[in-house]
C-alpha atoms as a PDB file:
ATOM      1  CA  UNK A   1      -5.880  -7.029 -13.426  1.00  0.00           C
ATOM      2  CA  UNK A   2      -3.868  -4.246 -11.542  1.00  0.00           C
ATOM      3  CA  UNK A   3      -1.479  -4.374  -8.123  1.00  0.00           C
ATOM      4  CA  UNK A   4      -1.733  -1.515  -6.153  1.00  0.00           C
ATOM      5  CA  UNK A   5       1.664  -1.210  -3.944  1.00  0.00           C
ATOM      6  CA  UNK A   6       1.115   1.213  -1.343  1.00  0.00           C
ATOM      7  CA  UNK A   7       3.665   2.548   0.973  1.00  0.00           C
ATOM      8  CA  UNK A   8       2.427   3.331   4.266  1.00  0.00           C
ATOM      9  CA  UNK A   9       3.058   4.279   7.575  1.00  0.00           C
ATOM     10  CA  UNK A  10       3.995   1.417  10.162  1.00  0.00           C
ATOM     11  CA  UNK A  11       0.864   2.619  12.553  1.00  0.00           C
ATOM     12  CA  UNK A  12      -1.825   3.349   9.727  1.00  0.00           C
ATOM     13  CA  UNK A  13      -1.053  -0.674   8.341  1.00  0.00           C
ATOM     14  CA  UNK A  14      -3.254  -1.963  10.437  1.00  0.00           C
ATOM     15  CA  UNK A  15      -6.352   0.197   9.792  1.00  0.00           C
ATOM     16  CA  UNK A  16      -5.716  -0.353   6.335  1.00  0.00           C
ATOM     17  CA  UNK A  17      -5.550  -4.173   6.145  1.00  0.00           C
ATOM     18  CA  UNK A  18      -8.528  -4.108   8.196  1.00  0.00           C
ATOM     19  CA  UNK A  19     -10.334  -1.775   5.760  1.00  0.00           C
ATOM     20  CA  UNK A  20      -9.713  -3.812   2.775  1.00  0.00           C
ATOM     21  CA  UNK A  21     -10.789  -7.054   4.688  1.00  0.00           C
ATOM     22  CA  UNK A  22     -14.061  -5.498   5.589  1.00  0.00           C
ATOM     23  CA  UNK A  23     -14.496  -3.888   2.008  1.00  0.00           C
ATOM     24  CA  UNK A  24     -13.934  -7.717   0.774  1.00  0.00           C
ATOM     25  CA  UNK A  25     -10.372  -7.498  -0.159  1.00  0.00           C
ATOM     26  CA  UNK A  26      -8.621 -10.053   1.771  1.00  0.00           C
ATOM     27  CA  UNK A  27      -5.494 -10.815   0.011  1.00  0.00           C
ATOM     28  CA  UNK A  28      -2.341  -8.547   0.731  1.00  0.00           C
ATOM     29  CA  UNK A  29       0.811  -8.904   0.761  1.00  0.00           C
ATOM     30  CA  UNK A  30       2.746  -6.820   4.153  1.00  0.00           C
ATOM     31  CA  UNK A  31       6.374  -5.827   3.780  1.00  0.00           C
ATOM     32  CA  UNK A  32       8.176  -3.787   6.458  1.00  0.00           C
ATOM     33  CA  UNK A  33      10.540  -1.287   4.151  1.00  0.00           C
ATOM     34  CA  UNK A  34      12.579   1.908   4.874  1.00  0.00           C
ATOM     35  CA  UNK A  35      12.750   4.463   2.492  1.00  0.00           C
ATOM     36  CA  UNK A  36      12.514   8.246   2.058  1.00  0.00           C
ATOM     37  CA  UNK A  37      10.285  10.781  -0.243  1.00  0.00           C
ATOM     38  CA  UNK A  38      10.651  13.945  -1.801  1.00  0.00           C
ATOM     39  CA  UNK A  39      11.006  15.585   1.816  1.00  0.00           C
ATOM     40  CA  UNK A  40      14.470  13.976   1.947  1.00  0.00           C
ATOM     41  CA  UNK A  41      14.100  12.057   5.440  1.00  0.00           C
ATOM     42  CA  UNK A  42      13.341  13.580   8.740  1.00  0.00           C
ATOM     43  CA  UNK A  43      15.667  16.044  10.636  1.00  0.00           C
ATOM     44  CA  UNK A  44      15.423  16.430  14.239  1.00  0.00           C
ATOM     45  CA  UNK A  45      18.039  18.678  16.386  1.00  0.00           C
ATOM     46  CA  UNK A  46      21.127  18.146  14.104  1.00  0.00           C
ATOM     47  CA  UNK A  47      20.325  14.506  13.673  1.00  0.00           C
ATOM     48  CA  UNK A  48      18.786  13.686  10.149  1.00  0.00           C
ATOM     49  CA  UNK A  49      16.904  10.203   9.427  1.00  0.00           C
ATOM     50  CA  UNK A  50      16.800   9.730   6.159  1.00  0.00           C
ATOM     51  CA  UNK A  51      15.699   5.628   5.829  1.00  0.00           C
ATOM     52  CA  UNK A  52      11.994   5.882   7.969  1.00  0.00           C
ATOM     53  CA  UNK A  53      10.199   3.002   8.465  1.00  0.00           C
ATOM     54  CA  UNK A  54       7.195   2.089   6.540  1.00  0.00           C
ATOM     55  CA  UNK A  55       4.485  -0.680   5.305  1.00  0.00           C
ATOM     56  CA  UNK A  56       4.887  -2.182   1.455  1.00  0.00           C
ATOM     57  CA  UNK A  57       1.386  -3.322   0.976  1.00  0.00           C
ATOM     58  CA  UNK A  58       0.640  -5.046  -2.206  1.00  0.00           C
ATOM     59  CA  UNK A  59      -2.925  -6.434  -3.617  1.00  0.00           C
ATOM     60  CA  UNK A  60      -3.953  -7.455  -7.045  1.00  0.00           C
ATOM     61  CA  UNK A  61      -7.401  -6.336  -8.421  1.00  0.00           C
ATOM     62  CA  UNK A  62      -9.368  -6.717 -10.921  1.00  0.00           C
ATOM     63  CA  UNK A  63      -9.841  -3.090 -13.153  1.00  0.00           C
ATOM     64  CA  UNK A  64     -13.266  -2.524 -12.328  1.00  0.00           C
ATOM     65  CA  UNK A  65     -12.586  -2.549  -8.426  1.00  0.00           C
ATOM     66  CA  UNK A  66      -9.474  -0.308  -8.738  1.00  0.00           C
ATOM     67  CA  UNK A  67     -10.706   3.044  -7.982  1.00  0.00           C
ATOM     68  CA  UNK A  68     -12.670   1.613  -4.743  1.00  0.00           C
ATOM     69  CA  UNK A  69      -9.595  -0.204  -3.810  1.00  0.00           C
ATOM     70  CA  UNK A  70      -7.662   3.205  -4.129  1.00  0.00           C
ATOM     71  CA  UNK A  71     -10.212   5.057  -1.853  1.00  0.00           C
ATOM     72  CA  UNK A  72     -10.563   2.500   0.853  1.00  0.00           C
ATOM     73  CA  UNK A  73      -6.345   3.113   1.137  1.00  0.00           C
ATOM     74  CA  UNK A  74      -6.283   6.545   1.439  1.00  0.00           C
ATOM     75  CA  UNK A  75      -8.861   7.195   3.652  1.00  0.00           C
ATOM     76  CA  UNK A  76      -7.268   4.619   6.077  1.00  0.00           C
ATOM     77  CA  UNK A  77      -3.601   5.865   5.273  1.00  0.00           C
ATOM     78  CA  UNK A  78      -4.119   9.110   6.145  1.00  0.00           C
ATOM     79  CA  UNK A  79      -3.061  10.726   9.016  1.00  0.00           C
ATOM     80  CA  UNK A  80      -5.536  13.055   9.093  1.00  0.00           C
ATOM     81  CA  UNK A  81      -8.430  14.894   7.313  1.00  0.00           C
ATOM     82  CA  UNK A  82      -6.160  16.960   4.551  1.00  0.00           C
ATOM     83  CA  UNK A  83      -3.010  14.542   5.217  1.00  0.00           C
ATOM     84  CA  UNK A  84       0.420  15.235   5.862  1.00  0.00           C
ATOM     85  CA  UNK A  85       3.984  14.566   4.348  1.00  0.00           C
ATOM     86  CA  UNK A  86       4.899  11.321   5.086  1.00  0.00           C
ATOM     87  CA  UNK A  87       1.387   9.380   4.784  1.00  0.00           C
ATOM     88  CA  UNK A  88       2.761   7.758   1.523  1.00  0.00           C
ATOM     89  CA  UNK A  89       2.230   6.997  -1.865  1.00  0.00           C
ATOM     90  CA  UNK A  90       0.786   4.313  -3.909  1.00  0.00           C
ATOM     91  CA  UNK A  91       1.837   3.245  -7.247  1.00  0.00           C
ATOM     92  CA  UNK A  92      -0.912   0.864  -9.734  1.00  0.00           C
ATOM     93  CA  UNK A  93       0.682  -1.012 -12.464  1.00  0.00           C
ATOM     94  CA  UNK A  94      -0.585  -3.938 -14.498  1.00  0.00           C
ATOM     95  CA  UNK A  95      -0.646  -7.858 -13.996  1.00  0.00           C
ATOM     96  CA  UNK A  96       0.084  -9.568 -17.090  1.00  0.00           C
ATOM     97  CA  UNK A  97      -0.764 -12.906 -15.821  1.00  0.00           C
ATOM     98  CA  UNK A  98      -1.307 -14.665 -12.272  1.00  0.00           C
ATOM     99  CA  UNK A  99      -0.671 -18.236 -11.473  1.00  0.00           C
ATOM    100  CA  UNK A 100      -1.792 -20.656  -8.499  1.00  0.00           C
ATOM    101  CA  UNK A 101       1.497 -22.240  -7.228  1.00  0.00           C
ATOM    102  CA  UNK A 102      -0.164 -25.057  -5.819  1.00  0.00           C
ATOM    103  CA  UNK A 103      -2.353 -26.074  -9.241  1.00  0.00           C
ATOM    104  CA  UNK A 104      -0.121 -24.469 -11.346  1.00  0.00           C
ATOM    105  CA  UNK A 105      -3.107 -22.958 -13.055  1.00  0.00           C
ATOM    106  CA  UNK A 106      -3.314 -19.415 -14.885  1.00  0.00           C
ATOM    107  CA  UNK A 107      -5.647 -17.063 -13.461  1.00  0.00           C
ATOM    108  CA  UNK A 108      -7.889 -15.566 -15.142  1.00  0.00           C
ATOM    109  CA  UNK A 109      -9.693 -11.784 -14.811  1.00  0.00           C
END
């Protein structure tokens, strides 16, 4: 199994949560973050923002479904055909091992 994080902006969240819930993804995690990327922040006039607001979305998938998973994000995260700095990034790691709180059961792939 996989988790995809993927940092997003605030106002593409929603189109993306929706996406994966129509592609049959239901279960993410939403956490409002602040952060910065390689651009350093924002500067506008001579004030510079350099903590911008965005989405933390987190899902775990199984292997197999990762590269759909991946596709359904960025075509909802982006802000436009080609994108732009700023739409985000997201990062895939491995799962080890997933437990039910409730059962305390291991989950298996």
């Amino acid at each position: 199994m996989l988790m995809i994080r993927s940092i997003v902006r605030p106002e593409k969240s929603d189109s993306v949560l929706a996406a994966l819930l129509d592609a049959g993804y239901p279960a993410v995690t939403k956490v409002s973050v602040v952060g910065r990327g390689k651009q350093r922040g924002l500067k506008v006039g001579e004030v510079v923002y350099d903590e911008l607001p965005k989405e933390l979305l987190l899902t775990v998938v199984k292997d197999k479904d990762k590269d759909f998973v991946l596709k359904t994000i960025m075509e909802e995260a982006k802000t436009s055909a080609s994108g732009a700095f700023g739409d985000g990034k997201i990062f895939v790691s491995p799962v080890d091992e997933v437990y039910t709180i409730s059962s305390g059961l291991s989950e298996e792939e």
